[in-house]
PDB file of N, CA and C in Angstrom:
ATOM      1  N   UNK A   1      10.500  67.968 337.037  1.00  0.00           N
ATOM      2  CA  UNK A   1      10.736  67.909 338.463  1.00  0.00           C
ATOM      3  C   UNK A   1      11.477  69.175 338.897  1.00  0.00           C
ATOM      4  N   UNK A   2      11.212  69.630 339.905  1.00  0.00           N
ATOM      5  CA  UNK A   2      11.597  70.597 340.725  1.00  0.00           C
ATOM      6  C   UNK A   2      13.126  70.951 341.236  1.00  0.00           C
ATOM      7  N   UNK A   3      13.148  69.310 341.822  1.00  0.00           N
ATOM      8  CA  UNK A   3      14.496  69.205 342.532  1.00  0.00           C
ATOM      9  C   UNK A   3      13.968  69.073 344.018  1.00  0.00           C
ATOM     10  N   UNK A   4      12.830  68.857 343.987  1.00  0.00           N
ATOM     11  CA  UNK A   4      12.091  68.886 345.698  1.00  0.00           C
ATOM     12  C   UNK A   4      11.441  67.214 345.627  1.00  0.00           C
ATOM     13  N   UNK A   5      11.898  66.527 346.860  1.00  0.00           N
ATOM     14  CA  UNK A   5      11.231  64.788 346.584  1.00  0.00           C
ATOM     15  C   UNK A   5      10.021  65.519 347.064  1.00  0.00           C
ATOM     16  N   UNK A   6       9.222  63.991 345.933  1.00  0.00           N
ATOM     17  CA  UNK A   6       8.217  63.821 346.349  1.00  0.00           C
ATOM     18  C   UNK A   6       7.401  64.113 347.518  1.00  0.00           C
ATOM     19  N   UNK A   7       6.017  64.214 347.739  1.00  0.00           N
ATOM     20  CA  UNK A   7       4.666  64.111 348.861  1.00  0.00           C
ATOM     21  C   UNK A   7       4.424  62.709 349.026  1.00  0.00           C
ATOM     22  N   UNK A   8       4.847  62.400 350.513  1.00  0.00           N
ATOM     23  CA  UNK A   8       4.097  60.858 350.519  1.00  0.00           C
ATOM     24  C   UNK A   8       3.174  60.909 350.252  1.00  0.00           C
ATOM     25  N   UNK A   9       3.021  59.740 349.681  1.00  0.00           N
ATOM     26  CA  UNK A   9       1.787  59.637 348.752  1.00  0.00           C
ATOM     27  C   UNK A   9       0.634  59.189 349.794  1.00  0.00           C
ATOM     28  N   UNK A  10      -0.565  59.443 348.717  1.00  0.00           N
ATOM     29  CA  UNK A  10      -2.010  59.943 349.977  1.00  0.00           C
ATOM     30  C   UNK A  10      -1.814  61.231 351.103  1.00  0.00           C
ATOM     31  N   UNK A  11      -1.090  61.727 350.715  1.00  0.00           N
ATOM     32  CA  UNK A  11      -0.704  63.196 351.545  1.00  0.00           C
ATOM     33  C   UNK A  11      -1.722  64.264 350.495  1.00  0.00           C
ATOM     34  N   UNK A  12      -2.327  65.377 351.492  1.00  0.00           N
ATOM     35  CA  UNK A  12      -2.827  66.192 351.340  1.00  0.00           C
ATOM     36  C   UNK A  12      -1.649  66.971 349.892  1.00  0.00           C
ATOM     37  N   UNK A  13      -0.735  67.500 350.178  1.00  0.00           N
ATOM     38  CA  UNK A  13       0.385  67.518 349.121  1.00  0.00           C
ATOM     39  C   UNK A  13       0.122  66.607 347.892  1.00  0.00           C
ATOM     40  N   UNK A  14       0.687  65.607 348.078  1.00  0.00           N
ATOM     41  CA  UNK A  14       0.391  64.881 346.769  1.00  0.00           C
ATOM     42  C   UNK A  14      -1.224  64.816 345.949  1.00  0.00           C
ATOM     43  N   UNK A  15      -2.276  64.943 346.480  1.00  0.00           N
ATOM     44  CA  UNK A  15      -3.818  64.982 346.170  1.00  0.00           C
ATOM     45  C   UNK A  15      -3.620  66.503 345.602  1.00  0.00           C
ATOM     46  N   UNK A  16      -3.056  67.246 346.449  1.00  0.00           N
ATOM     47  CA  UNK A  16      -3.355  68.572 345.561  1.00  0.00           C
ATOM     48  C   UNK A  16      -2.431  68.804 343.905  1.00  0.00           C
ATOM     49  N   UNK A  17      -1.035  68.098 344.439  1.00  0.00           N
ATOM     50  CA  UNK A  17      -0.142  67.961 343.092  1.00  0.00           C
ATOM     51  C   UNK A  17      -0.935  67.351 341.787  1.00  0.00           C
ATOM     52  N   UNK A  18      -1.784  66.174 342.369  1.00  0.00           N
ATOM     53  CA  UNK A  18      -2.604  65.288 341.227  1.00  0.00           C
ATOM     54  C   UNK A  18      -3.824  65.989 340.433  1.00  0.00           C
ATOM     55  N   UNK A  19      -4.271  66.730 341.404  1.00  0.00           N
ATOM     56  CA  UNK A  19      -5.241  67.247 341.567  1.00  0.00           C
ATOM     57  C   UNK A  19      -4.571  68.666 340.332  1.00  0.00           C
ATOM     58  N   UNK A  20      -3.361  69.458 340.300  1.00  0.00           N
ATOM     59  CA  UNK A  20      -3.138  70.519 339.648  1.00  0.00           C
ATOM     60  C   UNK A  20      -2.768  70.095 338.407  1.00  0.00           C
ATOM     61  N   UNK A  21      -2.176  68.805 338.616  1.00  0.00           N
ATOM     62  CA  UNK A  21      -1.588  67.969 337.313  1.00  0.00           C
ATOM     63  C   UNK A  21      -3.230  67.989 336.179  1.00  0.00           C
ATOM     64  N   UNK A  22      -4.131  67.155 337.328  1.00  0.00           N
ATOM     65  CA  UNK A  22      -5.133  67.044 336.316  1.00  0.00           C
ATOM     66  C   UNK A  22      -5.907  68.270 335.930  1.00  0.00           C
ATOM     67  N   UNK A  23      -5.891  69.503 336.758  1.00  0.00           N
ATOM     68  CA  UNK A  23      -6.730  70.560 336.191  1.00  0.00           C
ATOM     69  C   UNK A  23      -5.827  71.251 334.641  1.00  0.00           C
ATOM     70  N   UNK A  24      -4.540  71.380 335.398  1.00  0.00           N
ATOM     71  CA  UNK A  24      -3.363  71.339 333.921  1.00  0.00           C
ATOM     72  C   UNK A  24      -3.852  70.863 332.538  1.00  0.00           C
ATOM     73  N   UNK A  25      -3.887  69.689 332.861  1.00  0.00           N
ATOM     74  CA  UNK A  25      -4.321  68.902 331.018  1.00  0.00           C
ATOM     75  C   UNK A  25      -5.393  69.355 330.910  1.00  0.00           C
ATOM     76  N   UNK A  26      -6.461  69.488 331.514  1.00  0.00           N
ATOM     77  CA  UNK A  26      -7.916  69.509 331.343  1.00  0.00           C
ATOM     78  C   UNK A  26      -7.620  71.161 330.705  1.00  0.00           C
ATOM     79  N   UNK A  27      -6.923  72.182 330.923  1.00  0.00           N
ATOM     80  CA  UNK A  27      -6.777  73.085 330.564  1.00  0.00           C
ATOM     81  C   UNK A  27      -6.478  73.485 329.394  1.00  0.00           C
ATOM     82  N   UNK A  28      -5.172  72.421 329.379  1.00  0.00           N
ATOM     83  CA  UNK A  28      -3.955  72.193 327.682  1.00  0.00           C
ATOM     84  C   UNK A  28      -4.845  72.059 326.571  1.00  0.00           C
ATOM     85  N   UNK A  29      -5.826  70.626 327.237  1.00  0.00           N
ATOM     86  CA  UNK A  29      -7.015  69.759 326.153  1.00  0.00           C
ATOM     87  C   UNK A  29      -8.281  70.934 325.494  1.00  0.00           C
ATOM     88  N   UNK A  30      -8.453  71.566 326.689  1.00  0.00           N
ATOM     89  CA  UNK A  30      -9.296  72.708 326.445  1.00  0.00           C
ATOM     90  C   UNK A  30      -8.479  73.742 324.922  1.00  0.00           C
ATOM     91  N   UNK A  31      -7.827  73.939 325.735  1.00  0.00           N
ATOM     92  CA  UNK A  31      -7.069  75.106 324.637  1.00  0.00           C
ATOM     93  C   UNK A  31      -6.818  74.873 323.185  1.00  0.00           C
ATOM     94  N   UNK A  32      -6.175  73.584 323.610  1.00  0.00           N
ATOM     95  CA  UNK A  32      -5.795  73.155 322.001  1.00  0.00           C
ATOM     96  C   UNK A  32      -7.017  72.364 321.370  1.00  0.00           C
ATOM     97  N   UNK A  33      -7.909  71.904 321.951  1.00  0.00           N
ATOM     98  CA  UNK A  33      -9.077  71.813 320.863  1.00  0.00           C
ATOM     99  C   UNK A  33      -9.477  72.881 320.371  1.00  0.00           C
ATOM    100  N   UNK A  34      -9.772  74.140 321.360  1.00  0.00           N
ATOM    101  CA  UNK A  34     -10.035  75.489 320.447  1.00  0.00           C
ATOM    102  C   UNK A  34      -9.035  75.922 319.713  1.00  0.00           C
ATOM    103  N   UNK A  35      -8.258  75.817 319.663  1.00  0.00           N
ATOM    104  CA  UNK A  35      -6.696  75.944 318.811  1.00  0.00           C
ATOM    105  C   UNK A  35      -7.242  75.259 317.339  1.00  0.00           C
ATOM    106  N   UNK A  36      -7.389  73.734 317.664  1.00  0.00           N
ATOM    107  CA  UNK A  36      -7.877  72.788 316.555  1.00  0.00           C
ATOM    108  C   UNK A  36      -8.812  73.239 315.960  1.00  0.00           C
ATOM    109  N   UNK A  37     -10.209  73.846 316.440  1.00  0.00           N
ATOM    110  CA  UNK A  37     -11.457  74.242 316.152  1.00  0.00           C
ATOM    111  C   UNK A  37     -10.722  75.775 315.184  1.00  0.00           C
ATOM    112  N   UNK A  38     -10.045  76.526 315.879  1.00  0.00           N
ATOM    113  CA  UNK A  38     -10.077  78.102 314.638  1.00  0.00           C
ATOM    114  C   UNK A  38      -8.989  77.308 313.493  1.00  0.00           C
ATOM    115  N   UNK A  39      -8.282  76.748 313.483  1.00  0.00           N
ATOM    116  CA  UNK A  39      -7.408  76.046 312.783  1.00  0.00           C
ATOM    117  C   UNK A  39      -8.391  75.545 311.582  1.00  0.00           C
ATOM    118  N   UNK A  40      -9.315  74.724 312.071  1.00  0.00           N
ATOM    119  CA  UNK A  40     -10.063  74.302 311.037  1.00  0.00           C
ATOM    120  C   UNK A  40     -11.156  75.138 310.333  1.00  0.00           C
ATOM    121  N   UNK A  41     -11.489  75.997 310.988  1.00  0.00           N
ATOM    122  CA  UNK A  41     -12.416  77.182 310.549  1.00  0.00           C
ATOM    123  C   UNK A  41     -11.512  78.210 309.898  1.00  0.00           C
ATOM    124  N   UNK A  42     -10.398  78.295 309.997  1.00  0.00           N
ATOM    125  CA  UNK A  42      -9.485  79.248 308.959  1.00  0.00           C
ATOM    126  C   UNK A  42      -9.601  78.255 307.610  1.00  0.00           C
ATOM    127  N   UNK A  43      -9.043  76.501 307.674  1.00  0.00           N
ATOM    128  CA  UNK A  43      -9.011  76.173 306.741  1.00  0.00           C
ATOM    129  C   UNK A  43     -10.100  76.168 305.594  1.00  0.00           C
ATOM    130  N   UNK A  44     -11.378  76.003 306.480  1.00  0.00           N
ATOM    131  CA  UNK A  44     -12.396  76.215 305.956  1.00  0.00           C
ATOM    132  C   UNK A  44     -12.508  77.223 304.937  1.00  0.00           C
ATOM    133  N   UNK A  45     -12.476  78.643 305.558  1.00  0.00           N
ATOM    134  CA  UNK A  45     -12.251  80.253 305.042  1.00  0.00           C
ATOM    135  C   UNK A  45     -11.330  80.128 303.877  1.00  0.00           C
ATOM    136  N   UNK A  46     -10.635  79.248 303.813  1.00  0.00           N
ATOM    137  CA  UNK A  46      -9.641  79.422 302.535  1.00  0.00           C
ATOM    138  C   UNK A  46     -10.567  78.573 301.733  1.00  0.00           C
ATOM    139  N   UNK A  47     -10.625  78.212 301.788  1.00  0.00           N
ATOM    140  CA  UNK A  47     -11.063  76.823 301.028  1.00  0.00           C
ATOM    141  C   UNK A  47     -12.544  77.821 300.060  1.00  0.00           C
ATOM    142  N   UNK A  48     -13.366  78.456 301.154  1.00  0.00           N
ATOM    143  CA  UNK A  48     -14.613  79.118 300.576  1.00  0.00           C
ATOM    144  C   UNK A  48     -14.398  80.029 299.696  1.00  0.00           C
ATOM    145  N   UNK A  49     -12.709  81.018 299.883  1.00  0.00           N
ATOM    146  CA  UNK A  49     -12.529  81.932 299.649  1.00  0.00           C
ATOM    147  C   UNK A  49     -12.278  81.295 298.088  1.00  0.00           C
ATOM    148  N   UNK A  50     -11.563  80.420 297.899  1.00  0.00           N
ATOM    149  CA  UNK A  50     -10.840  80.051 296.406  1.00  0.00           C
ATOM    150  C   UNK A  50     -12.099  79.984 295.774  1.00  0.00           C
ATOM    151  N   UNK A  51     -13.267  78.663 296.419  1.00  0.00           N
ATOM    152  CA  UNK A  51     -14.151  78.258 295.609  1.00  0.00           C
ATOM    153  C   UNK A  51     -14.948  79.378 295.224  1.00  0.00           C
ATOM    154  N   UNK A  52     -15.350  80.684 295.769  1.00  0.00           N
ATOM    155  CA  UNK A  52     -16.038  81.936 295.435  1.00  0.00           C
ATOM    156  C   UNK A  52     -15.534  82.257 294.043  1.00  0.00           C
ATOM    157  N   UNK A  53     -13.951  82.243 294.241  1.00  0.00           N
ATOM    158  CA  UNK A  53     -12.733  83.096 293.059  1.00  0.00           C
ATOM    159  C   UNK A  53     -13.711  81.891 291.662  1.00  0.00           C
ATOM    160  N   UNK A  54     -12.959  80.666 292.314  1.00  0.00           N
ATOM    161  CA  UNK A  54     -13.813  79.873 291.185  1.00  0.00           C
ATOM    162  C   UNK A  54     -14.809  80.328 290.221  1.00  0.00           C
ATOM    163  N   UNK A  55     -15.963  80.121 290.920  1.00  0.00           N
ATOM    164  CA  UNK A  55     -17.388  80.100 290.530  1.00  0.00           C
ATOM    165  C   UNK A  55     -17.316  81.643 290.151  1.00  0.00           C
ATOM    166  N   UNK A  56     -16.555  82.454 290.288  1.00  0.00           N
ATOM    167  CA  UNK A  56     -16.707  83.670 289.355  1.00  0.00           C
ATOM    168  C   UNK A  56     -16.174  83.488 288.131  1.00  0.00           C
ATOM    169  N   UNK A  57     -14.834  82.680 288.350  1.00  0.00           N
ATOM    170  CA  UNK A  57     -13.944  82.823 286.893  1.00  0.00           C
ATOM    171  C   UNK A  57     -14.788  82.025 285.987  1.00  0.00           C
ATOM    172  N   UNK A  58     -15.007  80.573 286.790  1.00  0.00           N
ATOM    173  CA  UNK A  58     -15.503  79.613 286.105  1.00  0.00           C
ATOM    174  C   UNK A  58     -16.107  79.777 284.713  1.00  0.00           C
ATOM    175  N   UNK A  59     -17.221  80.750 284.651  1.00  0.00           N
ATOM    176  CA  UNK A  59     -18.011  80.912 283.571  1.00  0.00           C
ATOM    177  C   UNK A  59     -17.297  81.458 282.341  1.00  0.00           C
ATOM    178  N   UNK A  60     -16.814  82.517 282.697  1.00  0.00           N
ATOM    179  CA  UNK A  60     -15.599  83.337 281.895  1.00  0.00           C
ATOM    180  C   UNK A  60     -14.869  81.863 281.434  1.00  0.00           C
ATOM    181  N   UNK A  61     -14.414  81.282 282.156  1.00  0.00           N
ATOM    182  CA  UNK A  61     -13.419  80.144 281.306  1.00  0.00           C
ATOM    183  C   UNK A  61     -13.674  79.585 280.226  1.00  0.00           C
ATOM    184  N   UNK A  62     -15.495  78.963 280.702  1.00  0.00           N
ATOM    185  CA  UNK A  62     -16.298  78.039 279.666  1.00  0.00           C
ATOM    186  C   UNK A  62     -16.673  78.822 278.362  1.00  0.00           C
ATOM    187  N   UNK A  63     -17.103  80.215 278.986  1.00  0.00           N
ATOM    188  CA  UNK A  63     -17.297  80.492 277.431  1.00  0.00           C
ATOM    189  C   UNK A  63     -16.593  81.295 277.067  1.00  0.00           C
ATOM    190  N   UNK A  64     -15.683  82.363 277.462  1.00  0.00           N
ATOM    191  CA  UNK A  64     -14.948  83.373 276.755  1.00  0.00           C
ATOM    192  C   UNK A  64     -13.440  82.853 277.129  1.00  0.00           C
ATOM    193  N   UNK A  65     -12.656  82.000 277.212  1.00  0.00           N
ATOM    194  CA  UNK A  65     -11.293  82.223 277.797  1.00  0.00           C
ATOM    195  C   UNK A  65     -10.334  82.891 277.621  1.00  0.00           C
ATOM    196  N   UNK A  66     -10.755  83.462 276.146  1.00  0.00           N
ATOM    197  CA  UNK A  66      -9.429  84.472 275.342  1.00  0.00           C
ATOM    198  C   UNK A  66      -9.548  85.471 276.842  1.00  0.00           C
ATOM    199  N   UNK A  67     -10.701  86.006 277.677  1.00  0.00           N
ATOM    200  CA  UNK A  67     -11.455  87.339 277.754  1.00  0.00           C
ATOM    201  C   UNK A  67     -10.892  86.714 279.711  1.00  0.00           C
ATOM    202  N   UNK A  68     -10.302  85.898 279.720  1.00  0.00           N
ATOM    203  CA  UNK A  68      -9.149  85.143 281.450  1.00  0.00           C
ATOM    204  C   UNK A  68      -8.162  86.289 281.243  1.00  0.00           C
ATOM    205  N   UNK A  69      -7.999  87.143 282.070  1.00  0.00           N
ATOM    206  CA  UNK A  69      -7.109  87.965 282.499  1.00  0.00           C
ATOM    207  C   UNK A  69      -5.824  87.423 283.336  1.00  0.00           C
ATOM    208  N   UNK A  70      -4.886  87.746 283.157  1.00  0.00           N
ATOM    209  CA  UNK A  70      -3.652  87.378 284.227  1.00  0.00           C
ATOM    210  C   UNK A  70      -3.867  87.729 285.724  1.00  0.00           C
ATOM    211  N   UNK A  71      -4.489  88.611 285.913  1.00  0.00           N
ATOM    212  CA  UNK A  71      -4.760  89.132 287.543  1.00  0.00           C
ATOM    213  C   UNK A  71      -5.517  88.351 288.216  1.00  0.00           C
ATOM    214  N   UNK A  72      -6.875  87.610 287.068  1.00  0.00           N
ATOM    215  CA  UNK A  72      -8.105  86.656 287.673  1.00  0.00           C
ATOM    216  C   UNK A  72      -6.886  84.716 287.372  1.00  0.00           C
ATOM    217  N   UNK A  73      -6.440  84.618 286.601  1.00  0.00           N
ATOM    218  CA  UNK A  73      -5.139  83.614 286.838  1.00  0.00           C
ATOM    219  C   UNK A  73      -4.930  83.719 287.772  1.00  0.00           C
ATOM    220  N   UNK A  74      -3.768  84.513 288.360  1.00  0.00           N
ATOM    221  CA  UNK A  74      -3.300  84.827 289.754  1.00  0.00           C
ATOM    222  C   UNK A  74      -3.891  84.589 290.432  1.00  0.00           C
ATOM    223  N   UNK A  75      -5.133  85.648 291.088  1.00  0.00           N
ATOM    224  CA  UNK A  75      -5.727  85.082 292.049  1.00  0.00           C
ATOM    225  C   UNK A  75      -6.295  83.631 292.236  1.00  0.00           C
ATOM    226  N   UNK A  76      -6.715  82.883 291.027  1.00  0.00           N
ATOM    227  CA  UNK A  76      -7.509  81.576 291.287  1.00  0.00           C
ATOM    228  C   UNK A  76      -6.121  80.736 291.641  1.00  0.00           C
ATOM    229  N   UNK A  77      -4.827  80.664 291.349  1.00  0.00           N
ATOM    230  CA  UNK A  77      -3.789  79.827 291.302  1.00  0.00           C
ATOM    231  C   UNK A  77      -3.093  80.692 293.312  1.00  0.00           C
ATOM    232  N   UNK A  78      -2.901  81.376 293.413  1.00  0.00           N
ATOM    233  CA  UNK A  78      -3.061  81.935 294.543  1.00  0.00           C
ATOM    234  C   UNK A  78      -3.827  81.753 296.241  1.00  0.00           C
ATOM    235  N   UNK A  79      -5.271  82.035 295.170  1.00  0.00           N
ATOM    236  CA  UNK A  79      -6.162  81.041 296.431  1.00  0.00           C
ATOM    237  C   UNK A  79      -5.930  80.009 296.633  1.00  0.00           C
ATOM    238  N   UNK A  80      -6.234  78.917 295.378  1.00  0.00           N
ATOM    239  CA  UNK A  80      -5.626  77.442 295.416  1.00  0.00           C
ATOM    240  C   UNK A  80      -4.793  76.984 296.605  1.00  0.00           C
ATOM    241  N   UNK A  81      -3.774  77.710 295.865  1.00  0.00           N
ATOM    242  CA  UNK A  81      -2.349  77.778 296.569  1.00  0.00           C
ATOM    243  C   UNK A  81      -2.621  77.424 298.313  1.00  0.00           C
ATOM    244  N   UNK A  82      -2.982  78.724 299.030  1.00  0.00           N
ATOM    245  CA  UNK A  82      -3.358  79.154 299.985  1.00  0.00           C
ATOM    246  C   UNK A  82      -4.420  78.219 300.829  1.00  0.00           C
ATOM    247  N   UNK A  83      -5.283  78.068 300.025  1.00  0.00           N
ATOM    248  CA  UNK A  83      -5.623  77.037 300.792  1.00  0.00           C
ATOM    249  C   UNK A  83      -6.045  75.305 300.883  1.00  0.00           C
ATOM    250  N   UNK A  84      -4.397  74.920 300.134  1.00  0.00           N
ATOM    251  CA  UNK A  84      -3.983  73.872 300.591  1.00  0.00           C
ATOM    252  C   UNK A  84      -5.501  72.499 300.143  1.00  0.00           C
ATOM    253  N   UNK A  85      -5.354  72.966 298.917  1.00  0.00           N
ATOM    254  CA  UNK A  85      -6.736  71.976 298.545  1.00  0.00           C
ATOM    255  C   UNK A  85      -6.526  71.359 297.053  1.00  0.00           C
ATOM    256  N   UNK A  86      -7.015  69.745 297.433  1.00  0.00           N
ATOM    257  CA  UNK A  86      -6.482  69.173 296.401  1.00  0.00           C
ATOM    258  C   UNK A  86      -7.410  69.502 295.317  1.00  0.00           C
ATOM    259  N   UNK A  87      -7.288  69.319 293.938  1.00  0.00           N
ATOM    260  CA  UNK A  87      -8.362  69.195 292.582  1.00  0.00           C
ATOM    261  C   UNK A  87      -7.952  68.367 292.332  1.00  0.00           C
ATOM    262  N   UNK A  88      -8.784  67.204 291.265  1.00  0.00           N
ATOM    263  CA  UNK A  88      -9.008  66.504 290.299  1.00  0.00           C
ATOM    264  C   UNK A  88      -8.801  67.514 289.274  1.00  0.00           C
ATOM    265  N   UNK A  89      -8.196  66.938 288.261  1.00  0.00           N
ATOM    266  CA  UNK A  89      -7.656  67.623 286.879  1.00  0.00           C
ATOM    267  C   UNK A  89      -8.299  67.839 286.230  1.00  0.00           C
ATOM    268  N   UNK A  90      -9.792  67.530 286.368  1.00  0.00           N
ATOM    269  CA  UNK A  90     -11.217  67.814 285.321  1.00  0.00           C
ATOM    270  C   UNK A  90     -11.535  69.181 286.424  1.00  0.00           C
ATOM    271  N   UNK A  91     -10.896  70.014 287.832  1.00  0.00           N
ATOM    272  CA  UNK A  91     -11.502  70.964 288.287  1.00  0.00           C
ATOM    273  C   UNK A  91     -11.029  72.388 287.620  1.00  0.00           C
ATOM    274  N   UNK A  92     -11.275  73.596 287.815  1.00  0.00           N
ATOM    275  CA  UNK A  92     -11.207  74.821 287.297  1.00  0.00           C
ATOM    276  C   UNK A  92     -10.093  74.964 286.926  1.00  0.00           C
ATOM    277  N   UNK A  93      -8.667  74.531 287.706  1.00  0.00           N
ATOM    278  CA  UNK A  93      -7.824  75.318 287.957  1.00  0.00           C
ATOM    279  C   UNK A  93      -6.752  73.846 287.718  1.00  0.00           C
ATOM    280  N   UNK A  94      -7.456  72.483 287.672  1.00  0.00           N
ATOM    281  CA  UNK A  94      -6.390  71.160 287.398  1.00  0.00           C
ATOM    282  C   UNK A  94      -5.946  71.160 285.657  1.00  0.00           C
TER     283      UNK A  94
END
């Protein structure tokens, strides 16, 4: 509140107040679904980015593991990390 009373109500005033109130949210709702929408498309991006790291190391794991470098560690425990994704303990990196 302002500190200004109210528009009798059904007043041209008050219709336009309702009227700014509702273009307001319709605005907020707008925004923050696209907010929600890159939010989830970043999470996404992480998520692709680890599983890439994966499916490179992956093979290296199964058959050579002596031949797992600390830098390719890092990064797969890193990505992980980053993007906030659960494994099952039978996955690459559980």
């Amino acid at each position: 509140m302002t500190g200004q009373a109210q528009p009798p109500s059904g007043s041209i005033s008050s219709d336009a107040q309702h009227i700014a109130a509702v273009n307001e949210g319709a605005v907020n709702s707008s925004s923050s679904s696209e907010n929600a929408n890159t939010v989830d498309q970043s999470h996404r991006d992480r998520v692709q980015n680890f599983e890439q790291a994966a499916q490179a190391v992956a093979p290296k794991m199964a058959d050579n593991p002596e031949q797992v470098t600390k830098e390719e560690a890092d990064m797969l425990h890193s990505r992980e990390h980053v993007s906030n994704y659960s494994f099952p303990s039978s996955s690459v990196t559980g």
